[in-house]
Structures are given as structure tokens and as C-alpha cells.
Protein backbone atom coordinates (compact mmCIF):
# COMPACT_ATOMS: atom_id res chain seq x y z
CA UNK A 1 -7.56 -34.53 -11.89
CA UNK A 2 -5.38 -36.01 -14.75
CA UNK A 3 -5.83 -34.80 -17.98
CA UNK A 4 -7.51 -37.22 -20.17
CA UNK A 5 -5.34 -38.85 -23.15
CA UNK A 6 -7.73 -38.67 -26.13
CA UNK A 7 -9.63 -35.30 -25.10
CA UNK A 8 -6.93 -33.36 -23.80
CA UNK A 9 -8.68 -32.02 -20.98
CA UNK A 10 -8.18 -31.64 -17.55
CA UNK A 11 -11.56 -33.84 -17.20
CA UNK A 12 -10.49 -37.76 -16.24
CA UNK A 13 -12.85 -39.73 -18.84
CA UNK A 14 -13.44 -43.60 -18.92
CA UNK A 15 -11.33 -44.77 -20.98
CA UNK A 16 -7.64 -43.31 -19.45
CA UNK A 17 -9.05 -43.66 -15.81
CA UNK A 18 -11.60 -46.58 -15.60
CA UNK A 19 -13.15 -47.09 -11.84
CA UNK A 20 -10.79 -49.68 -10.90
CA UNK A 21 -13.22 -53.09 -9.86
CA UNK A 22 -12.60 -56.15 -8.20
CA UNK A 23 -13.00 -58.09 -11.55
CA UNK A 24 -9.56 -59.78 -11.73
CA UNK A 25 -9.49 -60.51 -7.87
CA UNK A 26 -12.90 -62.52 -7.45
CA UNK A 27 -11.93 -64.36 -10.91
CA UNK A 28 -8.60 -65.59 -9.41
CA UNK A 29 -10.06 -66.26 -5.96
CA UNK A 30 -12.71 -68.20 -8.12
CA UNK A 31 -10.25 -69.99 -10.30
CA UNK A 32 -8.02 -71.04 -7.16
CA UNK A 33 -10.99 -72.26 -5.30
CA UNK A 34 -12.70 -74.20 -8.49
CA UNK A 35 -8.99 -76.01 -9.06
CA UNK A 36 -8.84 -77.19 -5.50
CA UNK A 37 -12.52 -78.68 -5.03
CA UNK A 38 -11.87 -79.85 -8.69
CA UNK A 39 -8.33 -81.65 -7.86
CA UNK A 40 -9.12 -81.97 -3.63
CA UNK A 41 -12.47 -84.10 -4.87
CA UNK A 42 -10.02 -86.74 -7.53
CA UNK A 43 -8.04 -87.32 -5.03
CA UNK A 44 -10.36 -89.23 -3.14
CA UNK A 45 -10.04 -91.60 -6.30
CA UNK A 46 -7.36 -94.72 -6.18
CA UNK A 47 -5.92 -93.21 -9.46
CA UNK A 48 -4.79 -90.16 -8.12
CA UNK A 49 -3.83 -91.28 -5.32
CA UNK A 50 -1.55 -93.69 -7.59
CA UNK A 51 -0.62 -90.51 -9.68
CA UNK A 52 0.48 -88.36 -6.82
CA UNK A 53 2.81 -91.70 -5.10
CA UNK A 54 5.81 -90.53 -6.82
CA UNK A 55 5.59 -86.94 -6.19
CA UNK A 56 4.45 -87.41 -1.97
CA UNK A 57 6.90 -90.80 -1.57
CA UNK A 58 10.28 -88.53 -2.65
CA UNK A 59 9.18 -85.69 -0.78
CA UNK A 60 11.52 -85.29 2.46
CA UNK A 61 8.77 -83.49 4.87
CA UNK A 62 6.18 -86.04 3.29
CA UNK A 63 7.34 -89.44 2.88
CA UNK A 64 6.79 -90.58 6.25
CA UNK A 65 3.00 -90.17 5.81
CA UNK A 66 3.54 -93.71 3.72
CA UNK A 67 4.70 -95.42 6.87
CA UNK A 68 1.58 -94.25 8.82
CA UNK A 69 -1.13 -94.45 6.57
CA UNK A 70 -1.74 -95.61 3.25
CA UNK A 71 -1.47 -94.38 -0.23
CA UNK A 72 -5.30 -93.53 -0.41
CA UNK A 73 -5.30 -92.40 2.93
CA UNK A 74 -2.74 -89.68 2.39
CA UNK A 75 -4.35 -88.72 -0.70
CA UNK A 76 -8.01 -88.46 0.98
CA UNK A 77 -6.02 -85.85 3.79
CA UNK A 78 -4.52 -83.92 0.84
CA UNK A 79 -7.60 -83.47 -1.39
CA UNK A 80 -9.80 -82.97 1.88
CA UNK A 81 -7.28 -80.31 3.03
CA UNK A 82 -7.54 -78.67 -0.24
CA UNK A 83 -11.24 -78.44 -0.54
CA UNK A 84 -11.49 -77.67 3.22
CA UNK A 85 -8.93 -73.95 1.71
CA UNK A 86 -11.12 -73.95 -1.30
CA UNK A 87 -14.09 -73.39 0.87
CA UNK A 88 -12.17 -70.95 2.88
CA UNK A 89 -11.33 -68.71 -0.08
CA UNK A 90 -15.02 -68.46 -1.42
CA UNK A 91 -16.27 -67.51 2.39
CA UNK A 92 -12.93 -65.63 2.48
CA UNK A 93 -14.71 -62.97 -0.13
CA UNK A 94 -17.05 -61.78 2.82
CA UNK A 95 -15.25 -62.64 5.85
CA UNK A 96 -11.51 -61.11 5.68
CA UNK A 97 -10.13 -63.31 8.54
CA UNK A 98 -10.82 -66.21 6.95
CA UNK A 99 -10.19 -65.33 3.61
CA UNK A 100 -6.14 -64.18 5.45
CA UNK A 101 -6.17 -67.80 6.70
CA UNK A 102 -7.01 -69.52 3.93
CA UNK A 103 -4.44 -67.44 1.28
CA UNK A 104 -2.44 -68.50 3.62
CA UNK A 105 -3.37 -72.38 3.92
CA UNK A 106 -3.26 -71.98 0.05
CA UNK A 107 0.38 -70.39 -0.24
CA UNK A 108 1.40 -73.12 1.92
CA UNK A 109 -0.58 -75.81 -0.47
CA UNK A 110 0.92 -74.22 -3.56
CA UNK A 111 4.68 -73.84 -1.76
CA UNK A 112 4.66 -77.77 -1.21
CA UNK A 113 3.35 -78.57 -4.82
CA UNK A 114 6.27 -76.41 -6.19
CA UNK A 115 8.47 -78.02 -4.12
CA UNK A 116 8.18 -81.24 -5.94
CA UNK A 117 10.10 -79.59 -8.57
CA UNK A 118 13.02 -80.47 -6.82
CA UNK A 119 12.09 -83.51 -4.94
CA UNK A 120 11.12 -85.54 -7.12
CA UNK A 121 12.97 -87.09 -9.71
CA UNK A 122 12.88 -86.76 -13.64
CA UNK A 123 10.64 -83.54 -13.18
CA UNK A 124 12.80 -81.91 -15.23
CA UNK A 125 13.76 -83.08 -18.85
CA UNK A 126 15.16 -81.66 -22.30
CA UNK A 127 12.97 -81.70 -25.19
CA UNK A 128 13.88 -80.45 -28.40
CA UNK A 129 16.97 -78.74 -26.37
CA UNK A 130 14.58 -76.83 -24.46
CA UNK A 131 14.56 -77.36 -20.30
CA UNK A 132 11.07 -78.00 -19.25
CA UNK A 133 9.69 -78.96 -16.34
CA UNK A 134 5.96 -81.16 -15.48
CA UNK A 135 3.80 -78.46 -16.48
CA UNK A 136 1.20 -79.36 -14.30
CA UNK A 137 3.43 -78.09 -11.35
CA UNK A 138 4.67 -74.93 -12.77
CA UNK A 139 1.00 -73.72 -13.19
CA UNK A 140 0.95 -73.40 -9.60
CA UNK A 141 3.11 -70.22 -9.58
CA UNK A 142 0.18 -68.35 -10.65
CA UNK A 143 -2.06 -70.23 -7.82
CA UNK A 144 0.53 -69.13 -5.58
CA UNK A 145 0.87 -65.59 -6.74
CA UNK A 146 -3.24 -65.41 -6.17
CA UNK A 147 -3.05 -66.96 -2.17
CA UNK A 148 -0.57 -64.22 -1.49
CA UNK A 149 -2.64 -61.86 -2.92
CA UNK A 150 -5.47 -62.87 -0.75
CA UNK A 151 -3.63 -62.67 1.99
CA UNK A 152 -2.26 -59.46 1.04
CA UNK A 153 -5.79 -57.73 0.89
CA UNK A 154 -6.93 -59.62 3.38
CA UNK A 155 -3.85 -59.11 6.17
CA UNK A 156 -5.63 -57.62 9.85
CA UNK A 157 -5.25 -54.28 10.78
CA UNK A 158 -2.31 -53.99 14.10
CA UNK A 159 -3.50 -51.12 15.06
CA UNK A 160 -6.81 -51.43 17.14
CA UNK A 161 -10.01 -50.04 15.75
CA UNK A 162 -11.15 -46.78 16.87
CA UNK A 163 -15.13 -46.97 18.22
């Protein structure tokens, strides 16, 4: 046992050695999940689907969707898609295959979202000589950083179980 900070005995106490909880991981699980149904359900409105043009249109492995379908169609797929994860992450919290499959549907959601970064043009601008970027993108590093963690926790055992 480690000794405790305040005390100075060899007895582990509260405060220096709390019993570690799963606080922090259902609350980003939660968050990811609320910001997809949120987003995934306004994108079934034409003024997203305007909004997101830009970003999808300059896109290199998404741009083609344009020639196939249209505008409101691609972003119906795209908010249905990230509902359909959302849903996966909350069941994901009792079913660890399908929460691994759905951090990963997410990491792949939030990798394509950061990608438009570099895609798409005048993302990046100088204001007040500072570089900044379309916040609204860069929050999904932390989105990002949660999906892996899901799929982290969540990854299947190689090794067969023993009965």
C-alpha cells in the first residue's frame, strides 16, 4: 500500500488514492453521442445541407457524391450515418462489440471532418496575426481522441476465452 500524502501512513486514504470510476468515460461517450444525434438530426435540414456544400464539394474522396445524388441527399446519408454511430456508442456502454465498432465508425467520422482542414479552402486565416483555423472543425480532435478511446477499452480479446 502507498503511503498516504497528508497522513503519512502506510494506510492509502481517499483523497491520494480515490477508487478510480468510469465518470470521465460515460461523460465523453455521452457528449460524443449527444453531438452526433444533435448535428446527424440538422442535417436532415436544407440549411445544413447548404452549410456543409463547401466543405463535402472540395473534398477529394467526397465530391463525387454531388454527381450521384443531391446536396440534401448527401447530407441526409451523413447525418443518418452519424446518428446510426451515435446510437452505437450509447448501446456500445453494455455491449463491447458494438461499442469497438462504433469508436471505430466514429474515429473514421471525426478523421474525415478533420480532414476538411486541408481540403477545403480558406479554412485557415490570420486574425490579429494569430493562425486560426474554423473552430468548429478543430473541436473534433477531442471527439476523435474519445472514439479511440472507446475503441481502446472496448478492442476483443485474441486470445480465446477459457470455459
Amino acid at each position: 500500500m502507498k503511503t498516504c500524502f497528508y497522513r503519512r501512513s502506510y494506510y492509502a486514504c481517499i483523497i491520494c488514492f480515490p477508487k478510480p470510476t468510469q465518470f470521465g468515460y460515460y461523460l465523453g461517450v455521452f457528449g460524443v453521442a449527444l453531438v452526433l444525434i444533435w448535428l446527424g438530426t440538422y442535417k436532415f435540414t436544407p440549411t445544413e445541407a447548404k452549410l456543409i456544400e463547401p466543405l463535402v464539394v472540395n473534398h477529394p474522396a467526397m465530391s463525387w457524391l454531388y454527381n450521384v445524388i443531391s446536396v440534401q441527399a448527401v447530407s441526409n446519408i451523413i447525418g443518418l450515418t452519424e446518428i446510426i454511430v451515435a446510437i452505437g456508442l450509447l448501446v456500445g456502454l453494455k455491449k463491447p462489440t458494438v461499442a469497438y465498432y462504433s469508436g471505430i465508425a466514429a474515429s473514421v467520422i471525426f478523421l474525415a471532418t478533420l480532414s476538411f482542414l486541408v481540403t477545403t479552402p480558406n479554412t485557415w486565416k490570420v486574425s490579429d496575426g494569430v493562425l486560426i483555423a474554423n473552430f468548429f472543425l478543430v473541436k473534433d480532435i477531442l471527439f476523435l481522441a474519445i472514439s479511440i478511446s472507446v475503441v481502446e477499452r472496448n478492442k476483443p480479446s485474441l486470445t480465446p476465452a477459457i470455459a
